[in-house]
PDB file of N, CA and C in Angstrom:
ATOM      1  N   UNK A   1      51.312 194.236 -78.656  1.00  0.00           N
ATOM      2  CA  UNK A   1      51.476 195.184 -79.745  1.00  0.00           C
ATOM      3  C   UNK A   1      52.065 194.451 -80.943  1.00  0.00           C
ATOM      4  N   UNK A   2      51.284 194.335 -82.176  1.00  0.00           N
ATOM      5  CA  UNK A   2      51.789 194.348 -83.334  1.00  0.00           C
ATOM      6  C   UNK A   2      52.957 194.473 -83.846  1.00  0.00           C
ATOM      7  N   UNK A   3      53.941 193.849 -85.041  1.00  0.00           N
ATOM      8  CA  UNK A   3      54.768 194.692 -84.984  1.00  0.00           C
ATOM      9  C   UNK A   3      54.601 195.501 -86.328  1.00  0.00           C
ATOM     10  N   UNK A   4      55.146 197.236 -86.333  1.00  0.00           N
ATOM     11  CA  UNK A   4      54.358 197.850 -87.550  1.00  0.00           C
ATOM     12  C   UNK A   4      55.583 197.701 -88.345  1.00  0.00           C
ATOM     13  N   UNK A   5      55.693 198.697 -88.787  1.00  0.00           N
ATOM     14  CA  UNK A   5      56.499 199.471 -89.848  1.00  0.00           C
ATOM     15  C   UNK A   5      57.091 200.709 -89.868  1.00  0.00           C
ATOM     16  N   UNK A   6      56.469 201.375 -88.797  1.00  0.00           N
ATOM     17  CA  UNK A   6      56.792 202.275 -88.329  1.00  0.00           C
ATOM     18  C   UNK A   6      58.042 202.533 -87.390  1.00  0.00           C
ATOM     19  N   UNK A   7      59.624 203.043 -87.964  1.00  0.00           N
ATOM     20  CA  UNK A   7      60.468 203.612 -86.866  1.00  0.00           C
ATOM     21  C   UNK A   7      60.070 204.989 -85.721  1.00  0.00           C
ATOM     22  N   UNK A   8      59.714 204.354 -84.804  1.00  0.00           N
ATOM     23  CA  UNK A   8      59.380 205.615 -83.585  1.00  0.00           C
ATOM     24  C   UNK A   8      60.919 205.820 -82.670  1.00  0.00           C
ATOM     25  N   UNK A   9      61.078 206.947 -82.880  1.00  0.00           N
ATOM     26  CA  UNK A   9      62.361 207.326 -81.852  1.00  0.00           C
ATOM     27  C   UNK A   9      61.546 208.451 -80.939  1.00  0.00           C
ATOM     28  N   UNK A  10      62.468 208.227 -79.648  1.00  0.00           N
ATOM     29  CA  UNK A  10      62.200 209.978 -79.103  1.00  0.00           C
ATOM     30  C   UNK A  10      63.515 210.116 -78.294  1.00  0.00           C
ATOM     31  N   UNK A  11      63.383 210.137 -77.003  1.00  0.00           N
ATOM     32  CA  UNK A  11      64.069 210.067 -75.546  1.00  0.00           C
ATOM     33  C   UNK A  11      63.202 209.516 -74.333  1.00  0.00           C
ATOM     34  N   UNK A  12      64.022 208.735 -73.391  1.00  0.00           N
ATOM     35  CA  UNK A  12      64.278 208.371 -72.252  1.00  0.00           C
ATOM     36  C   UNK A  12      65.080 209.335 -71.520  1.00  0.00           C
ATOM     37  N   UNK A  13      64.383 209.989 -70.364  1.00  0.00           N
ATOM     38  CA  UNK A  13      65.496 210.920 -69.370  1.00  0.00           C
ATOM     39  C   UNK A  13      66.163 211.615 -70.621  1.00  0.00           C
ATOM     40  N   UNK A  14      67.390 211.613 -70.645  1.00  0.00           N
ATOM     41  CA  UNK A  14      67.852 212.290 -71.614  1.00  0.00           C
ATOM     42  C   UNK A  14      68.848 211.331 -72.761  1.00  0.00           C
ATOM     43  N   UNK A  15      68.333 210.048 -73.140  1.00  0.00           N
ATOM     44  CA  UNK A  15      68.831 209.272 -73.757  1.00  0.00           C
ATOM     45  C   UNK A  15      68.279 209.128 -75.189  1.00  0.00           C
ATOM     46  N   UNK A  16      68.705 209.371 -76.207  1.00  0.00           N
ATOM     47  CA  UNK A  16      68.011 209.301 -77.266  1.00  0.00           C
ATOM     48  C   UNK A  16      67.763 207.460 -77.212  1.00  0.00           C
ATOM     49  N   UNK A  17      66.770 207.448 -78.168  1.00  0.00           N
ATOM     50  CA  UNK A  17      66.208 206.033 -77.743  1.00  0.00           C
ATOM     51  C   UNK A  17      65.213 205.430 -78.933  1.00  0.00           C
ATOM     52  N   UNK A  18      65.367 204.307 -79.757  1.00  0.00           N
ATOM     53  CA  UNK A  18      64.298 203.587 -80.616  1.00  0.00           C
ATOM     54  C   UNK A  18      63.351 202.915 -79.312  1.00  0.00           C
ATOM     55  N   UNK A  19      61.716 203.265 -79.729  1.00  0.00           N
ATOM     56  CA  UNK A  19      60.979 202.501 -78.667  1.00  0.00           C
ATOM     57  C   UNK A  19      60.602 201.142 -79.677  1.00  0.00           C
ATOM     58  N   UNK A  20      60.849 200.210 -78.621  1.00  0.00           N
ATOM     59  CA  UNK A  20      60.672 198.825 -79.067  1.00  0.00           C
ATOM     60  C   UNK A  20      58.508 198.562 -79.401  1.00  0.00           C
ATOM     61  N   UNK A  21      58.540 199.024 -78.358  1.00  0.00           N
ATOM     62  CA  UNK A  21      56.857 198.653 -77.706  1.00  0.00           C
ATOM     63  C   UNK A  21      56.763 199.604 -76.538  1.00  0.00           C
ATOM     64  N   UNK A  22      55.403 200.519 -76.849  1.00  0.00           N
ATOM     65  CA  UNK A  22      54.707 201.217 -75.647  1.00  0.00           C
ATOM     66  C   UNK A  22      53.559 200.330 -75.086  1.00  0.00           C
ATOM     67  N   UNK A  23      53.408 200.865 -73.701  1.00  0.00           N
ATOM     68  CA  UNK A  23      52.271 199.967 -72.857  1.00  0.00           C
ATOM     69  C   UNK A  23      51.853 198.852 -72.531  1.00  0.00           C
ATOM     70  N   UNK A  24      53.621 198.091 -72.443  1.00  0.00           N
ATOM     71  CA  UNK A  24      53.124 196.578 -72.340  1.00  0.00           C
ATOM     72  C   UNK A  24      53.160 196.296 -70.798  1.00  0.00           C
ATOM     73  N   UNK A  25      52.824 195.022 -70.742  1.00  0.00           N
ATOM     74  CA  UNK A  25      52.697 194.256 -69.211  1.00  0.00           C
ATOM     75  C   UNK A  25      53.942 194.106 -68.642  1.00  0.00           C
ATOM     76  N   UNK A  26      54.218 193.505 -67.188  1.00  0.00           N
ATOM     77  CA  UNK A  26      55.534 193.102 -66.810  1.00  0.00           C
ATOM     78  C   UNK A  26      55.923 191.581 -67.554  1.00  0.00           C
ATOM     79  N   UNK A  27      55.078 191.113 -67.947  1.00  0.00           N
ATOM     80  CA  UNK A  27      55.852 189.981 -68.530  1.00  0.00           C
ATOM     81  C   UNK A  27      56.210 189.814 -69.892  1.00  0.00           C
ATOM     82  N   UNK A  28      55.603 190.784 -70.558  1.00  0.00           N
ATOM     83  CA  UNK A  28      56.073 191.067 -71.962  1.00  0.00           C
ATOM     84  C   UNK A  28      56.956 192.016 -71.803  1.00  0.00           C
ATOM     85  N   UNK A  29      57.194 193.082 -71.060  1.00  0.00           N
ATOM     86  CA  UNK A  29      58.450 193.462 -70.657  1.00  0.00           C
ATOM     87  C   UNK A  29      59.736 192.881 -70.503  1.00  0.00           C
ATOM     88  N   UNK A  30      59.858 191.921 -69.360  1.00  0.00           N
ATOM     89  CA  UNK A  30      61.111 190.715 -69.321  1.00  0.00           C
ATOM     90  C   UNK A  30      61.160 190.089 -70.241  1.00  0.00           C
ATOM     91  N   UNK A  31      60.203 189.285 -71.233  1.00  0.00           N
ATOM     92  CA  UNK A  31      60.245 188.926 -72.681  1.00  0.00           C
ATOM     93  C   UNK A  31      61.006 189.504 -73.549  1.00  0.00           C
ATOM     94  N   UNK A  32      60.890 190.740 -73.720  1.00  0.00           N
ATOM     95  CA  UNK A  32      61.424 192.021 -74.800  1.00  0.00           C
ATOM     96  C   UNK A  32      62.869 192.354 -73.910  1.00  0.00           C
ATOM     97  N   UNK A  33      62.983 192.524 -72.839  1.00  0.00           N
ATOM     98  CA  UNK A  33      64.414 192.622 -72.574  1.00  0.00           C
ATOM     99  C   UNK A  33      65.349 191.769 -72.561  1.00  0.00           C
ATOM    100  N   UNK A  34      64.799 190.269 -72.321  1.00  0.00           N
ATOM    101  CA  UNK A  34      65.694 189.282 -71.611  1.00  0.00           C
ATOM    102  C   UNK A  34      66.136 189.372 -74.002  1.00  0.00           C
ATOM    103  N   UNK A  35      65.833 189.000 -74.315  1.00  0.00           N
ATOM    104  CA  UNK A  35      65.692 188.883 -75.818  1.00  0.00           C
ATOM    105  C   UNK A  35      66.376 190.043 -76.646  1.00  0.00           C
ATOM    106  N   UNK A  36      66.315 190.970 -76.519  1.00  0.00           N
ATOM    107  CA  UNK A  36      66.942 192.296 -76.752  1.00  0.00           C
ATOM    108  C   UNK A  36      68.786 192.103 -76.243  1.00  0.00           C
ATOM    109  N   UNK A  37      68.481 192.111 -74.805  1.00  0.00           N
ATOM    110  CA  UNK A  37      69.995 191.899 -74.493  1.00  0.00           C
ATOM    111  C   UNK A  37      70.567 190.725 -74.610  1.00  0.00           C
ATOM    112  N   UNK A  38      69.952 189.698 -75.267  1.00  0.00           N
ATOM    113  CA  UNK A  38      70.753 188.725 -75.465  1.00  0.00           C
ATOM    114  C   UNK A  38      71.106 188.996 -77.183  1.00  0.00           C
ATOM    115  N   UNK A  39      70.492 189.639 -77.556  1.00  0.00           N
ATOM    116  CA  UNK A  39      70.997 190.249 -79.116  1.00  0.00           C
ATOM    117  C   UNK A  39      72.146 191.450 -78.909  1.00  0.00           C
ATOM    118  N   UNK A  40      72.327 191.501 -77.754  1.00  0.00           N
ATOM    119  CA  UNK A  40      73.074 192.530 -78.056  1.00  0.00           C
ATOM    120  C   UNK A  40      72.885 194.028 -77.834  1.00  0.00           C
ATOM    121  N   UNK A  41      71.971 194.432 -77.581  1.00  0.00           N
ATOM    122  CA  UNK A  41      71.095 195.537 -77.227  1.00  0.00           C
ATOM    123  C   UNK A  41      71.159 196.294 -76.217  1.00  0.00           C
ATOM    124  N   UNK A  42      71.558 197.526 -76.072  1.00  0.00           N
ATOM    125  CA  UNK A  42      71.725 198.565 -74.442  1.00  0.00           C
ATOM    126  C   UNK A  42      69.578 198.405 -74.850  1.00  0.00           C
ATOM    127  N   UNK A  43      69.298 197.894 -73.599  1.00  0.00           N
ATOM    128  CA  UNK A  43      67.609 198.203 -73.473  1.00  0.00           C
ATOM    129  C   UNK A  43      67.476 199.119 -72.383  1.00  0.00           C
ATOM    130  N   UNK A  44      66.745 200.391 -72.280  1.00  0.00           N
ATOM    131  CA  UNK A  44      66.226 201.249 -70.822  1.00  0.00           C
ATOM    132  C   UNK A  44      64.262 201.102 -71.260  1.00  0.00           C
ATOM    133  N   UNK A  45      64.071 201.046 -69.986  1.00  0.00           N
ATOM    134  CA  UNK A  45      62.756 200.543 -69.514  1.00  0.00           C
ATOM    135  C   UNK A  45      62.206 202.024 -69.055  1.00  0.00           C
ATOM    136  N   UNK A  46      61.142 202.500 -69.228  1.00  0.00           N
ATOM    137  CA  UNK A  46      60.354 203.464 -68.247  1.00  0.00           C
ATOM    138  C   UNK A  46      59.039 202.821 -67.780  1.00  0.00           C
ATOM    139  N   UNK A  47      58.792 203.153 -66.835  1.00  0.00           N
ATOM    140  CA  UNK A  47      57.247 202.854 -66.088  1.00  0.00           C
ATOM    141  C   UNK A  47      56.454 203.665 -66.546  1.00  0.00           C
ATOM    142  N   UNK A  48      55.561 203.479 -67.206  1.00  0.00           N
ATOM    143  CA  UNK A  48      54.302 204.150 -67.581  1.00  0.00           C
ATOM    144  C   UNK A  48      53.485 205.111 -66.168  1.00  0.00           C
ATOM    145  N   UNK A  49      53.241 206.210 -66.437  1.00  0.00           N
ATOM    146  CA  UNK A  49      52.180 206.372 -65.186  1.00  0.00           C
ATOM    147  C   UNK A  49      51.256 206.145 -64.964  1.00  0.00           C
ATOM    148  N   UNK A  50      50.647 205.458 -63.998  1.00  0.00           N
ATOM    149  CA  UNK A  50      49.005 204.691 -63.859  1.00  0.00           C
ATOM    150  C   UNK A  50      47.743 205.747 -63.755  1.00  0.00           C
ATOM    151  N   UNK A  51      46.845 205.688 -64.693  1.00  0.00           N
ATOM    152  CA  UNK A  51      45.930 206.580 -64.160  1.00  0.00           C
ATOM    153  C   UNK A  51      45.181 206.526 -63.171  1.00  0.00           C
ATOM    154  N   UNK A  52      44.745 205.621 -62.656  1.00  0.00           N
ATOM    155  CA  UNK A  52      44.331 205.020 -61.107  1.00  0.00           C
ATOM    156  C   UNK A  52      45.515 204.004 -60.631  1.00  0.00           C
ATOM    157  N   UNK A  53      45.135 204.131 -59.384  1.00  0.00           N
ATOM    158  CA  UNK A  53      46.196 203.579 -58.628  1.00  0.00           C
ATOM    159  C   UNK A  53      45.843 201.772 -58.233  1.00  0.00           C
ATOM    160  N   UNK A  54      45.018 201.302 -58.986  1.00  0.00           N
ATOM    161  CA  UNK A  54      44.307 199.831 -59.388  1.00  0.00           C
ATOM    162  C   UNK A  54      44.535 199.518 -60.962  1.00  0.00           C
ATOM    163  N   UNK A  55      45.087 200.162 -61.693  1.00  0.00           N
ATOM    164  CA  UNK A  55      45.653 199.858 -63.125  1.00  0.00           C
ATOM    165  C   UNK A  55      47.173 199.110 -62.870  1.00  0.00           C
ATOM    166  N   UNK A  56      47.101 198.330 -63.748  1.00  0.00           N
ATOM    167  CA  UNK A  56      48.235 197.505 -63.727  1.00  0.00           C
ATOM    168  C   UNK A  56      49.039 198.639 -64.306  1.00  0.00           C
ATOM    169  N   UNK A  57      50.438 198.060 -64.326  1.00  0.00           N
ATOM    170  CA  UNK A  57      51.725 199.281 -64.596  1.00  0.00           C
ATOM    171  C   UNK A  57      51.933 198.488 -65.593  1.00  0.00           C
ATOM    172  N   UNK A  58      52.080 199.442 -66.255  1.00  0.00           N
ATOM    173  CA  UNK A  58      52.861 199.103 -67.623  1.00  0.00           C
ATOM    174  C   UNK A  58      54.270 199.834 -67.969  1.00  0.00           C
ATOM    175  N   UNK A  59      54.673 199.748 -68.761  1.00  0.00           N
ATOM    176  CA  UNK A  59      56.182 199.301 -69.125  1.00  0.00           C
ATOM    177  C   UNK A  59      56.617 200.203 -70.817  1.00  0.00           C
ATOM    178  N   UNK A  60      57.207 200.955 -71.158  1.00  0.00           N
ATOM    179  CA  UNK A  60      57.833 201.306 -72.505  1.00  0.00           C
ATOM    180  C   UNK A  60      59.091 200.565 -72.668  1.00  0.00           C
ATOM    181  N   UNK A  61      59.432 200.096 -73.654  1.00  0.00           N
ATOM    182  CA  UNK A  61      60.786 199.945 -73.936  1.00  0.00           C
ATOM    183  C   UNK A  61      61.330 199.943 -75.060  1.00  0.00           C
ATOM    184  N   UNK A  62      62.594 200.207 -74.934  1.00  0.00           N
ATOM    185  CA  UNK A  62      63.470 201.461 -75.625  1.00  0.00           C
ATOM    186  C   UNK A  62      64.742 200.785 -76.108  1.00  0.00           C
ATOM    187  N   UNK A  63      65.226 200.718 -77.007  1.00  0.00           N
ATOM    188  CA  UNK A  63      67.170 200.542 -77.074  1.00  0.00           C
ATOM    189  C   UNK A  63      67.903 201.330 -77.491  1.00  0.00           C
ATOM    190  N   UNK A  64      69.072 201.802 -77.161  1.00  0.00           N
ATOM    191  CA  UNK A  64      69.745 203.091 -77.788  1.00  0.00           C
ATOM    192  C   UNK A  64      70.320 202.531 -79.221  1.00  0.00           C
ATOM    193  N   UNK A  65      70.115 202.195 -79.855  1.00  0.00           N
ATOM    194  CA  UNK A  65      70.455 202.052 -81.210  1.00  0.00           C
ATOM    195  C   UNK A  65      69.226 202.460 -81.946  1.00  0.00           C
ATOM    196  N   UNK A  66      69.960 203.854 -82.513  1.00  0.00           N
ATOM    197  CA  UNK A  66      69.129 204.160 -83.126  1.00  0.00           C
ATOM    198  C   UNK A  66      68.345 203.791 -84.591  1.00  0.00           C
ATOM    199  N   UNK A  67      69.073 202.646 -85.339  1.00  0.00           N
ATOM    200  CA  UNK A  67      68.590 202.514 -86.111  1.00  0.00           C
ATOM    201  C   UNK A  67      68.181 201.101 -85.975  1.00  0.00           C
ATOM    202  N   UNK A  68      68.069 200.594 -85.050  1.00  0.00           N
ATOM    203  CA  UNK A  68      67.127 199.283 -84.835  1.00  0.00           C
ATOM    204  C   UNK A  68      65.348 199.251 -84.989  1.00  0.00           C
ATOM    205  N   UNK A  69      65.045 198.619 -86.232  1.00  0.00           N
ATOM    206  CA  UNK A  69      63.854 198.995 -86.348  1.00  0.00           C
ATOM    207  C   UNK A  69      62.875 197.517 -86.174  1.00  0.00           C
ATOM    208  N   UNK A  70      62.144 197.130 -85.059  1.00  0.00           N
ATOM    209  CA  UNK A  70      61.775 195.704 -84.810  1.00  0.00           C
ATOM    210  C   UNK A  70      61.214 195.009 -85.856  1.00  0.00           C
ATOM    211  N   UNK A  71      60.215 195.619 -86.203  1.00  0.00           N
ATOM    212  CA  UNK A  71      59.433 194.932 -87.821  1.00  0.00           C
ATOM    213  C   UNK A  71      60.697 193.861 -88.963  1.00  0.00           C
ATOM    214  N   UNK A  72      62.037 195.330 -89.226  1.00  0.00           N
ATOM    215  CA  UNK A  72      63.156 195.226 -90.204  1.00  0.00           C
ATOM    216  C   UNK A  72      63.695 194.112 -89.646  1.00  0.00           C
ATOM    217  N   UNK A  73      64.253 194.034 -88.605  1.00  0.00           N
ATOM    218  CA  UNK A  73      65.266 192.720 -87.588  1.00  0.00           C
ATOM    219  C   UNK A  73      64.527 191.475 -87.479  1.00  0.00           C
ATOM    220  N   UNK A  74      62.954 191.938 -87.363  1.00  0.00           N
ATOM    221  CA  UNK A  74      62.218 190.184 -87.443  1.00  0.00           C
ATOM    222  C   UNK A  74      61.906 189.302 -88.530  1.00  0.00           C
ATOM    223  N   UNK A  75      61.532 190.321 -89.873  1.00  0.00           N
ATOM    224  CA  UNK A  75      61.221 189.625 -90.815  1.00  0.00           C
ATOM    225  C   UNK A  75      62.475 189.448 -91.906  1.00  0.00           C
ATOM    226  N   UNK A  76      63.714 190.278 -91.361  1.00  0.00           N
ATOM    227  CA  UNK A  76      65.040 189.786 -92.001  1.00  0.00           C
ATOM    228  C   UNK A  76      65.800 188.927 -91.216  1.00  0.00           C
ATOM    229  N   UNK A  77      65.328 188.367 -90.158  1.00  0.00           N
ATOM    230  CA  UNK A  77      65.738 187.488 -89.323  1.00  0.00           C
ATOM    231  C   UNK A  77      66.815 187.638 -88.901  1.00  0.00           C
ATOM    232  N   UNK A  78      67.422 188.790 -88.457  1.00  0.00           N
ATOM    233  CA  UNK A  78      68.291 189.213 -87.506  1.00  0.00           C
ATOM    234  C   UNK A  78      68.060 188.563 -86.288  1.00  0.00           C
ATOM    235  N   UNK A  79      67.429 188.514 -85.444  1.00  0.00           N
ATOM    236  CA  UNK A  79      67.500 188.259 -84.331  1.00  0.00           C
ATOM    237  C   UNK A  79      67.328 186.657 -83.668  1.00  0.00           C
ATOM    238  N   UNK A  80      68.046 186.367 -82.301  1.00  0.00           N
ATOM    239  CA  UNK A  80      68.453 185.265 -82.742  1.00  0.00           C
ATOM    240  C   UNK A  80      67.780 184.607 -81.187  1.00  0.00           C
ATOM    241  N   UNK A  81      67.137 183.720 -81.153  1.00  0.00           N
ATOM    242  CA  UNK A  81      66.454 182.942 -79.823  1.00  0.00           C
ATOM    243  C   UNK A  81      67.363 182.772 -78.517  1.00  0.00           C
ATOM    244  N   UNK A  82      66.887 182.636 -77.627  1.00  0.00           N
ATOM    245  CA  UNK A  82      67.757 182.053 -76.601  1.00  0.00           C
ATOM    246  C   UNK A  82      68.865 181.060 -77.288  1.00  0.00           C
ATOM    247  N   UNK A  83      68.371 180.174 -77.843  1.00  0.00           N
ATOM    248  CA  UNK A  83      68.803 178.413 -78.399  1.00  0.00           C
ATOM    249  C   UNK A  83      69.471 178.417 -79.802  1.00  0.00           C
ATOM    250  N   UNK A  84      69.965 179.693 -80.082  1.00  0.00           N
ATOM    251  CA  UNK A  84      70.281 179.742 -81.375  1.00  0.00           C
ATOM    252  C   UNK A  84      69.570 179.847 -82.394  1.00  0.00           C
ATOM    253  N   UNK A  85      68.213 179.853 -82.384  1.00  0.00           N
ATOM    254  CA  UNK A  85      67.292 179.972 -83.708  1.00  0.00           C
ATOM    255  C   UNK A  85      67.257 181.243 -84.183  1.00  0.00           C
ATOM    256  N   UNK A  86      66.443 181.434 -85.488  1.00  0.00           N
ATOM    257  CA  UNK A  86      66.064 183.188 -85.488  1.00  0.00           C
ATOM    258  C   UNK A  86      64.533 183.106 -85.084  1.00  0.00           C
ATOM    259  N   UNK A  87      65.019 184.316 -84.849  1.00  0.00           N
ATOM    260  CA  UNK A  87      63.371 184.852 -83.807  1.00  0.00           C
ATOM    261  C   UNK A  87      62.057 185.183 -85.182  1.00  0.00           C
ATOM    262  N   UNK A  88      61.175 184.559 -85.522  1.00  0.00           N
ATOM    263  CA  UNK A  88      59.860 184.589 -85.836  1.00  0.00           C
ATOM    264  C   UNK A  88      58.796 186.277 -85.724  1.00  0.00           C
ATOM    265  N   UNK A  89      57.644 186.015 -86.545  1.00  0.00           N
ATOM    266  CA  UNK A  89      57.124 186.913 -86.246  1.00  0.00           C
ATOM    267  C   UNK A  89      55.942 186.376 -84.659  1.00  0.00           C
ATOM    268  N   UNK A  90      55.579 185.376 -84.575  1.00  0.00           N
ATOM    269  CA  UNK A  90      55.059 184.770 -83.515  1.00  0.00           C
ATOM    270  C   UNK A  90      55.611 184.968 -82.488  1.00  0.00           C
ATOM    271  N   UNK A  91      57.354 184.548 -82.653  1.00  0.00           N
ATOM    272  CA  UNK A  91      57.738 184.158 -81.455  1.00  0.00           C
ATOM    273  C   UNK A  91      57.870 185.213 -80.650  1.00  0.00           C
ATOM    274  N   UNK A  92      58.518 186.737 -81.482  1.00  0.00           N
ATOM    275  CA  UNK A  92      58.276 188.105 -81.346  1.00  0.00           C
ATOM    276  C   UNK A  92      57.045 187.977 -80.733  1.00  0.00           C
ATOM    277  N   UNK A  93      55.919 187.604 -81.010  1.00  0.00           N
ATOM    278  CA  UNK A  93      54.514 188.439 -80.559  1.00  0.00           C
ATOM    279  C   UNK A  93      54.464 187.346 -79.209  1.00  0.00           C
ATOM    280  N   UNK A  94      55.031 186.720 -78.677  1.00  0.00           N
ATOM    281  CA  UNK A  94      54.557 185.549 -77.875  1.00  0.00           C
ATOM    282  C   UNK A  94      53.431 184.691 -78.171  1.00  0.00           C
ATOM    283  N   UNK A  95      53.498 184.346 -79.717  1.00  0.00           N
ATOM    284  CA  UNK A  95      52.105 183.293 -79.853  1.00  0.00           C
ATOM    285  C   UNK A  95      52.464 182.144 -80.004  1.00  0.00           C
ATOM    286  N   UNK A  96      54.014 181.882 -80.162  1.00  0.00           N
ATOM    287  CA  UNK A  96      54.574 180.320 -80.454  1.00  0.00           C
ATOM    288  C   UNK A  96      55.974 180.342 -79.969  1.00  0.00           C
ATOM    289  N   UNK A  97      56.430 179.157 -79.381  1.00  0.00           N
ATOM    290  CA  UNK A  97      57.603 178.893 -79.278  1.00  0.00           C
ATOM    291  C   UNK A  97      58.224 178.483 -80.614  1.00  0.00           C
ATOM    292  N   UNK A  98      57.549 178.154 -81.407  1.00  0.00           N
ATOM    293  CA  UNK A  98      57.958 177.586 -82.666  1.00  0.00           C
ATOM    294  C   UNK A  98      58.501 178.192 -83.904  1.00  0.00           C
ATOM    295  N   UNK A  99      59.755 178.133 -83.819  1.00  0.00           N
ATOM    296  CA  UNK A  99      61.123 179.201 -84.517  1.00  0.00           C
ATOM    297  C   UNK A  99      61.415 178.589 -86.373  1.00  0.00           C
ATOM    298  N   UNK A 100      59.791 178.170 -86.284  1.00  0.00           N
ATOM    299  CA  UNK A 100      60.134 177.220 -88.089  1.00  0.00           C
ATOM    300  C   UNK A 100      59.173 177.905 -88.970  1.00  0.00           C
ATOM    301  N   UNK A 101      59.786 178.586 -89.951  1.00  0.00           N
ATOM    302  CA  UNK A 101      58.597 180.432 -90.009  1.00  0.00           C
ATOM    303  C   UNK A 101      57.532 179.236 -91.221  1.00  0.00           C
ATOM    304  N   UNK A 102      56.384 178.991 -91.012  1.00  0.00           N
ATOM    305  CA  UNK A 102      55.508 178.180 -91.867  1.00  0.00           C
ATOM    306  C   UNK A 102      54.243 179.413 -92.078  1.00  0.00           C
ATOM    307  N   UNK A 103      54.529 180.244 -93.289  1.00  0.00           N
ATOM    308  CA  UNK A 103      53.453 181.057 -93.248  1.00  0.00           C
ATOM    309  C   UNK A 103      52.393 180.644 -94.004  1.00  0.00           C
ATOM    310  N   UNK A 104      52.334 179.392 -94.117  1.00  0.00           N
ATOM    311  CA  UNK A 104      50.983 178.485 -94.668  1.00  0.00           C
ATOM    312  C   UNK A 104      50.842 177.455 -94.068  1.00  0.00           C
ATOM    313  N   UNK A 105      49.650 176.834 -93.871  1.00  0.00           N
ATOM    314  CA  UNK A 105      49.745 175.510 -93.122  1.00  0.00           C
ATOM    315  C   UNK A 105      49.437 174.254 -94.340  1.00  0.00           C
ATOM    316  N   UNK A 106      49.836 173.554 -94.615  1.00  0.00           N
ATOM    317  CA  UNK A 106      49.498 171.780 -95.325  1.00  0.00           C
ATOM    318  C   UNK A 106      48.901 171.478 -94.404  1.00  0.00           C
ATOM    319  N   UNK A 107      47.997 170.469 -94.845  1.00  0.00           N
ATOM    320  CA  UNK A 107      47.378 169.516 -93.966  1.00  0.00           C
ATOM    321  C   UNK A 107      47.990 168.497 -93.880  1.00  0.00           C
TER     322      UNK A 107
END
């Protein structure tokens, strides 16, 4: 998932809740949490319900701060890598490890 522009809130159980990302995989799941709570972040997870029982499970996730908005925190570089860097719009999407924001390339 992209990241938009859009702040989506609702609830978890009965937790008010900013959703980070709906319908992702288990490994973009642990991605988005391990990363979240190392920023600092209460994260709650729900399991999606499978419409067949051969669909992979997918994953919502959520942080109770309500005014955490992912788009706002990535491209103001709030957020901060395992290693001390700030977190990217790539590195966010899992397309690069590479925390050096080059939004043009030189040859």
């Amino acid at each position: 998932m992209a990241l938009e522009g859009k702040h989506s809130f609702g609830s978890i159980d009965e937790t008010r809740v900013t959703f980070v990302e709906k319908n992702v995989t288990e490994n973009r799941k642990d991605f988005l949490q391990k990363l979240l709570e190392h920023n600092g972040f209460e994260v709650i997870i729900e399991e999606e319900k499978k419409q067949k029982e051969e669909d992979p499970q997918l994953y919502t996730i959520a942080v109770t701060d309500m005014v955490f908005n992912p788009t706002i925190w990535v491209y103001e570089r709030k957020l901060k890598t395992f290693d001390g860097h700030k977190v990217t719009p790539n590195y966010w999407n899992q397309v690069s490890e590479d925390t050096n924001p080059r939004y043009w390339k030189n040859s």
